[in-house]
N, C-alpha and C. Protein backbone atom coordinates (compact mmCIF):
# COMPACT_ATOMS: atom_id res chain seq x y z
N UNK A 1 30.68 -55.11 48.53
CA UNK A 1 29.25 -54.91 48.73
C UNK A 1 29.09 -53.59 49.49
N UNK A 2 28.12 -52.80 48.59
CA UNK A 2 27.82 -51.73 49.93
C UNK A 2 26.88 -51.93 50.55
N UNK A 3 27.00 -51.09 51.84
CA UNK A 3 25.57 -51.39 52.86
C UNK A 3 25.37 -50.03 53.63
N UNK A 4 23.92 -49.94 52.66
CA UNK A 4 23.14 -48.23 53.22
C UNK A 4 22.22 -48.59 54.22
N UNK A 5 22.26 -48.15 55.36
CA UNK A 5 21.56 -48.25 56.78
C UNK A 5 20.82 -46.77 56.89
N UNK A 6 20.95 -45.73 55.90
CA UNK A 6 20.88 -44.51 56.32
C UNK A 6 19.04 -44.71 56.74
N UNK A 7 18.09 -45.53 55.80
CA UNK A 7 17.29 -45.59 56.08
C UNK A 7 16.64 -46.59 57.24
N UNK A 8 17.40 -47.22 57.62
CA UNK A 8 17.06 -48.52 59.09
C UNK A 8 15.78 -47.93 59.56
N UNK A 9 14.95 -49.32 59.25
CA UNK A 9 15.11 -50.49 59.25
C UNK A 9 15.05 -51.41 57.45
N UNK A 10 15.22 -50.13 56.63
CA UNK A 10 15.16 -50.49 55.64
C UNK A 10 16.97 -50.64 55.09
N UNK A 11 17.45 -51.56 54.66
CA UNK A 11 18.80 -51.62 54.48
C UNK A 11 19.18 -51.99 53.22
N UNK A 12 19.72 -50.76 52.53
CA UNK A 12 19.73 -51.28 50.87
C UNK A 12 21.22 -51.88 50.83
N UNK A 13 21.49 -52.84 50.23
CA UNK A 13 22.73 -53.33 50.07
C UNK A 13 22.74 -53.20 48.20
N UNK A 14 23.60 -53.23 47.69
CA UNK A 14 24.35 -53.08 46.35
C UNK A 14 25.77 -54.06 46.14
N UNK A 15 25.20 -55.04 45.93
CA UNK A 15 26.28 -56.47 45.99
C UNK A 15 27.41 -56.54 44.98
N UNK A 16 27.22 -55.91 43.51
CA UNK A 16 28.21 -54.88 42.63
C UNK A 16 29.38 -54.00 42.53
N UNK A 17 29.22 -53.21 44.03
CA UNK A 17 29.48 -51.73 44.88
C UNK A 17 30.37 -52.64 45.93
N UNK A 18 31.73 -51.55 45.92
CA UNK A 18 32.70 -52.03 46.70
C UNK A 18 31.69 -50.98 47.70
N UNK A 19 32.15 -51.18 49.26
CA UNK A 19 32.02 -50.84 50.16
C UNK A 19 33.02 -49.07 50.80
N UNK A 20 32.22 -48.44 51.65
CA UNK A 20 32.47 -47.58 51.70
C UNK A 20 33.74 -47.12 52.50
N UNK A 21 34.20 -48.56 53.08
CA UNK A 21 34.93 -48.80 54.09
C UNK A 21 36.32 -49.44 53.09
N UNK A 22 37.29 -49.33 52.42
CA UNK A 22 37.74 -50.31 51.49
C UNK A 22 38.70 -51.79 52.46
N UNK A 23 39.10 -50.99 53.84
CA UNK A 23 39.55 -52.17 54.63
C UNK A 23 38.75 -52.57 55.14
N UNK A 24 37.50 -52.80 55.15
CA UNK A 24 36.28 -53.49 56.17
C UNK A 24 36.07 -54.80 55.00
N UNK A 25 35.50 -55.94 55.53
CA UNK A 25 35.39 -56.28 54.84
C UNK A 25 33.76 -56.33 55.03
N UNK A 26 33.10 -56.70 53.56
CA UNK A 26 31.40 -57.11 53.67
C UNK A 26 31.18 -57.85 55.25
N UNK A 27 31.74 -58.87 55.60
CA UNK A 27 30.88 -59.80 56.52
C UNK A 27 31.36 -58.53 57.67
N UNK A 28 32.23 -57.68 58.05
CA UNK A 28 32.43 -56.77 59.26
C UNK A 28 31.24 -55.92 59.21
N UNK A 29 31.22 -55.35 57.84
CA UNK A 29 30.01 -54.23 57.83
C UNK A 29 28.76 -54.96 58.43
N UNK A 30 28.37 -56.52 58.01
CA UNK A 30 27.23 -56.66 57.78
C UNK A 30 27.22 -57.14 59.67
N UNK A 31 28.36 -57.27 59.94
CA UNK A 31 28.17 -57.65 61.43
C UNK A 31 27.62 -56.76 62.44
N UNK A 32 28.34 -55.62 62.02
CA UNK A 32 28.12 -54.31 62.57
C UNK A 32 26.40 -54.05 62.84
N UNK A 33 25.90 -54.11 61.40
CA UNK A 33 24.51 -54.13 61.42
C UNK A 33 23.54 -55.33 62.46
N UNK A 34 23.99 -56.66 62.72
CA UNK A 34 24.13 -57.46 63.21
C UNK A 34 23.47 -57.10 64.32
N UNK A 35 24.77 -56.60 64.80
CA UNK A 35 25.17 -55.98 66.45
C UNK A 35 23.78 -55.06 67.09
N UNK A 36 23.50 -54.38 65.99
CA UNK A 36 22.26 -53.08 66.74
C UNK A 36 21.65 -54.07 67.26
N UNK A 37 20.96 -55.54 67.21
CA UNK A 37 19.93 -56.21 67.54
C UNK A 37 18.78 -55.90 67.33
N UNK A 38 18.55 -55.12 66.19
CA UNK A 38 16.85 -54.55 65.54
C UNK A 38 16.65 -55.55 64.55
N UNK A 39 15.48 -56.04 64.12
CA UNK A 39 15.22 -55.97 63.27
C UNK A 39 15.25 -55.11 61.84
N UNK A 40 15.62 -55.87 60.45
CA UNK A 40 15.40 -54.91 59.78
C UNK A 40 15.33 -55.96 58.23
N UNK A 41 14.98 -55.03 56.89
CA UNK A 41 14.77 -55.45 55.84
C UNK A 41 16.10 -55.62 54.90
N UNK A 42 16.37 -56.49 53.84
CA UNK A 42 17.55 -56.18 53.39
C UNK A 42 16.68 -55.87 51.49
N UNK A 43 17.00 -54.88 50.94
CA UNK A 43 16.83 -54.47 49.24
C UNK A 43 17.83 -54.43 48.88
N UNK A 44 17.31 -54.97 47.16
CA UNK A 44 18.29 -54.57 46.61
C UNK A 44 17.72 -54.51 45.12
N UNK A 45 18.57 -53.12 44.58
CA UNK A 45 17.40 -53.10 43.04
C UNK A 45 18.31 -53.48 42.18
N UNK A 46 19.15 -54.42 42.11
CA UNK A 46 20.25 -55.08 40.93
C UNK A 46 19.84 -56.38 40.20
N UNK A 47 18.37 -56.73 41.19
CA UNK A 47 18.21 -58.08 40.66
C UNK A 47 18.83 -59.04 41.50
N UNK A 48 19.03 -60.23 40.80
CA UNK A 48 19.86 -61.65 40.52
C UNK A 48 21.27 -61.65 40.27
N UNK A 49 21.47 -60.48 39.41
CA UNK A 49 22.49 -60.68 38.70
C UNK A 49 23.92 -60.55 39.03
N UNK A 50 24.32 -61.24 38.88
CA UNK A 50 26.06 -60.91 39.37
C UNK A 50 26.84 -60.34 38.87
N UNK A 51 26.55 -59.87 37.48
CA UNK A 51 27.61 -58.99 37.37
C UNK A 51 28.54 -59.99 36.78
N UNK A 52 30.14 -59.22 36.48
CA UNK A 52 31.08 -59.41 35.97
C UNK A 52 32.12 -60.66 37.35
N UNK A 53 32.02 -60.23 38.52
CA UNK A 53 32.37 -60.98 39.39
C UNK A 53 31.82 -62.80 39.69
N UNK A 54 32.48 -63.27 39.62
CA UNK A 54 32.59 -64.84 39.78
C UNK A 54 32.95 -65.10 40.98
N UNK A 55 32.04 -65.56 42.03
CA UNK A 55 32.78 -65.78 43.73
C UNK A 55 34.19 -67.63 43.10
N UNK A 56 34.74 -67.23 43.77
CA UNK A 56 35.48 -68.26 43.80
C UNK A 56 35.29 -69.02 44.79
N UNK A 57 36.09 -70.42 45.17
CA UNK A 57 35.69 -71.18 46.21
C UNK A 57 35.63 -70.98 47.33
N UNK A 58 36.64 -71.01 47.18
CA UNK A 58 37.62 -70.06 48.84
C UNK A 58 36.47 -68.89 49.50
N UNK A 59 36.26 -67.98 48.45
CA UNK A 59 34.83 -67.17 48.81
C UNK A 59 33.68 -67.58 49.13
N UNK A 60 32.90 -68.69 48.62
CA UNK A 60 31.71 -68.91 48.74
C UNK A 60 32.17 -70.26 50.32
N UNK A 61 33.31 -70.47 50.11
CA UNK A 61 33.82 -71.47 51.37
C UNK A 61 33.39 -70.32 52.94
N UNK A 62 34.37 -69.28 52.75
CA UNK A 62 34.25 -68.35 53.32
C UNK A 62 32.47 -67.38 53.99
N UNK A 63 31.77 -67.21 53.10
CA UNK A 63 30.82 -66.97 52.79
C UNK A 63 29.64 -67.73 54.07
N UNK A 64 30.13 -69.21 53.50
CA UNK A 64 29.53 -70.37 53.98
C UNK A 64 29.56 -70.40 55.71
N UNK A 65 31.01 -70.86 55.95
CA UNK A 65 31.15 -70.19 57.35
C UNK A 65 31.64 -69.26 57.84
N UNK A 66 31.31 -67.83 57.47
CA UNK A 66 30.59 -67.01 58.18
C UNK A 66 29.19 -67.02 58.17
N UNK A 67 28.29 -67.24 57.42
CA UNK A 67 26.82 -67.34 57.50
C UNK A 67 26.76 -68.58 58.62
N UNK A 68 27.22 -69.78 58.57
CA UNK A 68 26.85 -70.65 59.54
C UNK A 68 27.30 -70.19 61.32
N UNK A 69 28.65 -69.24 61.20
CA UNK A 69 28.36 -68.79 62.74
C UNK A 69 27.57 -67.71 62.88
N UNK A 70 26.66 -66.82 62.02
CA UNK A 70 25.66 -65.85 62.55
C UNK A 70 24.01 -66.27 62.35
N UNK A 71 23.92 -67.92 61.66
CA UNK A 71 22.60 -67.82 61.79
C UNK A 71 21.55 -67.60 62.57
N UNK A 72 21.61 -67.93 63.85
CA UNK A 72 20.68 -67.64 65.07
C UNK A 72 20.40 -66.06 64.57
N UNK A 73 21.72 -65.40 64.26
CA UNK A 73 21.06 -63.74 64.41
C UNK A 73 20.76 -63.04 63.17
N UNK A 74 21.24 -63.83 61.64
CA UNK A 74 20.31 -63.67 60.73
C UNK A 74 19.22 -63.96 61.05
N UNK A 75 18.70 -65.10 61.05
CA UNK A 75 17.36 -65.40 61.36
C UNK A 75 16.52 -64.64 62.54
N UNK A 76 16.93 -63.95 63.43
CA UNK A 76 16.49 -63.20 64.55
C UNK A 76 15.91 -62.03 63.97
N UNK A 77 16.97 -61.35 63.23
CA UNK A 77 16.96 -59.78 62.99
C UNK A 77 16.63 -59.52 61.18
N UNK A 78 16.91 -60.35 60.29
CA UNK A 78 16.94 -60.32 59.33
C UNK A 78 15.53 -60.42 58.90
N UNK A 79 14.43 -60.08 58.40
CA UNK A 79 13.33 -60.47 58.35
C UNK A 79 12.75 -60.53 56.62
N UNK A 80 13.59 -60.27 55.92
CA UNK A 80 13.99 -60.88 54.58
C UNK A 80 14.75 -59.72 53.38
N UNK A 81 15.15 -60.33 52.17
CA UNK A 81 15.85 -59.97 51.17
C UNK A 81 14.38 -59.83 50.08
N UNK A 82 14.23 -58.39 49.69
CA UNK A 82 13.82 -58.17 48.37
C UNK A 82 14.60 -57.76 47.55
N UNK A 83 14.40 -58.25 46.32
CA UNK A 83 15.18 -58.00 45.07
C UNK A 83 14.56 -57.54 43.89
N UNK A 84 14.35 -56.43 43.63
CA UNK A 84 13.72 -55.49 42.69
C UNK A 84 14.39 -56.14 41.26
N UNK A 85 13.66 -56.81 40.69
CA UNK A 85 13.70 -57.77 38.95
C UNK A 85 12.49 -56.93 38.33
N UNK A 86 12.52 -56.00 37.82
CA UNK A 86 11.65 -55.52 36.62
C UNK A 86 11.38 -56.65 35.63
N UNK A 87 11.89 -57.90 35.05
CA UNK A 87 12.16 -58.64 34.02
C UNK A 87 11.27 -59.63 34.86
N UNK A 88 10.02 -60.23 34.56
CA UNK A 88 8.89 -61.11 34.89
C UNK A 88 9.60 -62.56 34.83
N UNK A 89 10.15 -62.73 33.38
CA UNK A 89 10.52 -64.09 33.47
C UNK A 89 12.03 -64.50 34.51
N UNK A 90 12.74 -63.43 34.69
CA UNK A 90 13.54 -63.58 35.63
C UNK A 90 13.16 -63.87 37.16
N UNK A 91 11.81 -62.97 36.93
CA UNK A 91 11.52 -63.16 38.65
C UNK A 91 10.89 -64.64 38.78
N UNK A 92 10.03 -65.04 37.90
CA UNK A 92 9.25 -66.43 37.77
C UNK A 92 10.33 -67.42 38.07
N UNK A 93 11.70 -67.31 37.17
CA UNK A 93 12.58 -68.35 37.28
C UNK A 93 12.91 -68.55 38.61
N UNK A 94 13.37 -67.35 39.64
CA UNK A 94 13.70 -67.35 40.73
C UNK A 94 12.92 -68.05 41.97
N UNK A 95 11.85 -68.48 41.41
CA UNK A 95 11.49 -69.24 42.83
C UNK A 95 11.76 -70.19 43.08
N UNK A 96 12.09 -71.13 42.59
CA UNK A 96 12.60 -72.27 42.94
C UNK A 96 14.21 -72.31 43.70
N UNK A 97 14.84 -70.64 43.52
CA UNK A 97 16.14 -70.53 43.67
C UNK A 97 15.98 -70.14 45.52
N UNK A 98 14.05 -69.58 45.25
CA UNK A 98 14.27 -68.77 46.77
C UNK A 98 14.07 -69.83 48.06
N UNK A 99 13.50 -71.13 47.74
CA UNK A 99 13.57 -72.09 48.80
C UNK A 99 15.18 -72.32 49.08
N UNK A 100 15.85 -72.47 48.58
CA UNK A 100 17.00 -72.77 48.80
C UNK A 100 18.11 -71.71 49.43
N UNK A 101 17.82 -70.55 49.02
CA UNK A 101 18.01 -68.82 49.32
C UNK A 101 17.94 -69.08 51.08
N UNK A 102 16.63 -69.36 51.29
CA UNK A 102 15.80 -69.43 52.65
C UNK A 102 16.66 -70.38 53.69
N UNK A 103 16.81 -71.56 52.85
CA UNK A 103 17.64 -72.83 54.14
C UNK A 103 19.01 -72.45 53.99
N UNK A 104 19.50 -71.20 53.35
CA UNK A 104 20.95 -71.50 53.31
C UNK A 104 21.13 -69.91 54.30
N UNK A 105 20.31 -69.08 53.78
CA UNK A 105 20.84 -67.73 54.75
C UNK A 105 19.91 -67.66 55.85
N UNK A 106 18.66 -68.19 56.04
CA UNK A 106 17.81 -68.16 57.13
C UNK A 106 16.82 -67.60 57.21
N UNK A 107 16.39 -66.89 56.13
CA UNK A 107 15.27 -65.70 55.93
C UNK A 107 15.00 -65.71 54.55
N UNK A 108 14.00 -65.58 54.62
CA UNK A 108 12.81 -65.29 53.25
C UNK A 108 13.93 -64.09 52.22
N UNK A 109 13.59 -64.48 50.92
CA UNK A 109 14.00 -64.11 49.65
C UNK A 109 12.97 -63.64 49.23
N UNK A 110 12.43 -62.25 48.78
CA UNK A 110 11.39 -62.45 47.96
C UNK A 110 11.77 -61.33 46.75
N UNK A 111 11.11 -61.98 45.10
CA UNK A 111 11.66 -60.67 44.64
C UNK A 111 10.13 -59.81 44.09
N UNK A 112 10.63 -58.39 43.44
CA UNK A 112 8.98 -57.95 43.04
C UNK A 112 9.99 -56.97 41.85
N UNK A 113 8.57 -56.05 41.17
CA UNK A 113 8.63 -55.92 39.92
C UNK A 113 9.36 -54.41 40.29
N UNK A 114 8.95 -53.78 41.17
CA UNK A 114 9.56 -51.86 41.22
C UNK A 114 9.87 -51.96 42.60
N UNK A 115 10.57 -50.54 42.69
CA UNK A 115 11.30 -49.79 43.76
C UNK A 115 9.59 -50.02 45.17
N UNK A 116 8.48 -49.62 44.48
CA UNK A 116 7.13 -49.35 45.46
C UNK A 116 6.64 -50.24 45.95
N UNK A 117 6.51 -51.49 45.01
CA UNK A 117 6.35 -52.98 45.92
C UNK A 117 7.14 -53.81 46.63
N UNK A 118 8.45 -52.99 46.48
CA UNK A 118 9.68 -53.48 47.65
C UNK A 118 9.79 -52.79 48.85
N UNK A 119 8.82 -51.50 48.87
CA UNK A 119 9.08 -50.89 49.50
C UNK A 119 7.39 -51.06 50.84
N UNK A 120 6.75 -51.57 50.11
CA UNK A 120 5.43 -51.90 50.20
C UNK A 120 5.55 -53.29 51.31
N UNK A 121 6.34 -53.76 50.82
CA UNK A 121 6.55 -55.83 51.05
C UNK A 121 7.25 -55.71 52.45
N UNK A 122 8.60 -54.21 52.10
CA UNK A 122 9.10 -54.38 53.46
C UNK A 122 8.99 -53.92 54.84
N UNK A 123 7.59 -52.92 54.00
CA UNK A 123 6.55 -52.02 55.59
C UNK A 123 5.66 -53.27 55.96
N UNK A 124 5.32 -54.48 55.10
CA UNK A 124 4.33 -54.79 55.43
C UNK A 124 5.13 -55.90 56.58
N UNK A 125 6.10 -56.88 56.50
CA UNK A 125 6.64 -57.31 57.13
C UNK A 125 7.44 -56.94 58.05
N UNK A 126 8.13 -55.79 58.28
CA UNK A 126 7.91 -55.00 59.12
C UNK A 126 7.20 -54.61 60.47
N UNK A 127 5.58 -54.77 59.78
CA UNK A 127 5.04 -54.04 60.40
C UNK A 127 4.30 -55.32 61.20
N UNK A 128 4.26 -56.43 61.00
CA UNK A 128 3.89 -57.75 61.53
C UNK A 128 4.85 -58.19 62.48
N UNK A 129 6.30 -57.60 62.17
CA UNK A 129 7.41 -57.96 63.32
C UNK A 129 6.75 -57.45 64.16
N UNK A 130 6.10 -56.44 64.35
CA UNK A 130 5.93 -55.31 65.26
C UNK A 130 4.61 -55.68 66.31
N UNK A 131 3.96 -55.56 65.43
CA UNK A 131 2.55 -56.77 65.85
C UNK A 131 2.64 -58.26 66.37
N UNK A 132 3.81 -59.13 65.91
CA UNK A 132 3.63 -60.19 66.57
C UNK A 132 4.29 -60.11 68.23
N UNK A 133 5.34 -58.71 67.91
CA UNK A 133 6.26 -58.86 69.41
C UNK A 133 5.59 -58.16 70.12
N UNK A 134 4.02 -57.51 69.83
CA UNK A 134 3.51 -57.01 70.78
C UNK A 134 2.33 -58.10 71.28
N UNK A 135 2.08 -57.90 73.07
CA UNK A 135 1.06 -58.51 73.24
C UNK A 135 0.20 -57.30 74.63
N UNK A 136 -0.96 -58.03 73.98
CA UNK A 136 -1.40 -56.77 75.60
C UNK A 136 -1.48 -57.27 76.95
N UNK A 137 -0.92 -58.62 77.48
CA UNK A 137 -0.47 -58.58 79.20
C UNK A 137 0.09 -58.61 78.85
């Protein structure tokens, strides 16, 4: 998986894309990001799709707990996954996939049609992090 931070708080990941690091593994990188303690968005314009890769057990075992020891700080900092699906009936199918998306990684799934309404979705939530952590006393 790669993971572009260049734009933080916008964080494009490419789940396809070996990583830029080839001894790091995904969950180090994504820890790393973790660590800043910001908030931020996660994109991605590949869709759904997986590709040629098949997680195996052992992986999605793996997968499993590591997501279960960082949820407190997914859920803290993570403030959701868009997934750029140009293909309507793909995105329609996906909702029923995104409740489940939600209780398993901790944060909202949402997908949209272009690069501008992902980019739109993740200023707007964003920008409500920002607004709710402010108060005036």
């Amino acid at each position: 998986m790669l993971i572009d931070t260049s734009q933080f708080p916008l964080v494009w990941i490419q789940l396809n894309t070996p990583g830029t690091d080839s001894e790091a593994s995904s969950f180090a990188e994504f820890e790393v990001l973790l660590a800043r303690k910001e908030v931020f968005v996660l994109l991605n314009s590949e869709g759904l799709d997986k590709g040629d890769h098949e997680h195996s057990q052992e992986e999605m075992k793996q997968t499993s707990l590591w997501m279960k020891r960082h949820k407190s700080e997914l859920r803290s900092f993570v403030k959701a996954a868009i997934y750029i699906e140009p293909n309507t009936a793909k995105r329609l199918a996906t909702k029923a996939f995104a409740i489940i998306y939600e209780k398993f990684w901790g944060y909202p799934m949402f997908m949209v049609a272009n690069k501008d309404e992902a980019l739109d979705l993740a200023h707007t939530l964003l920008l409500s992090e920002q607004t709710e952590a402010w108060t005036p006393f």
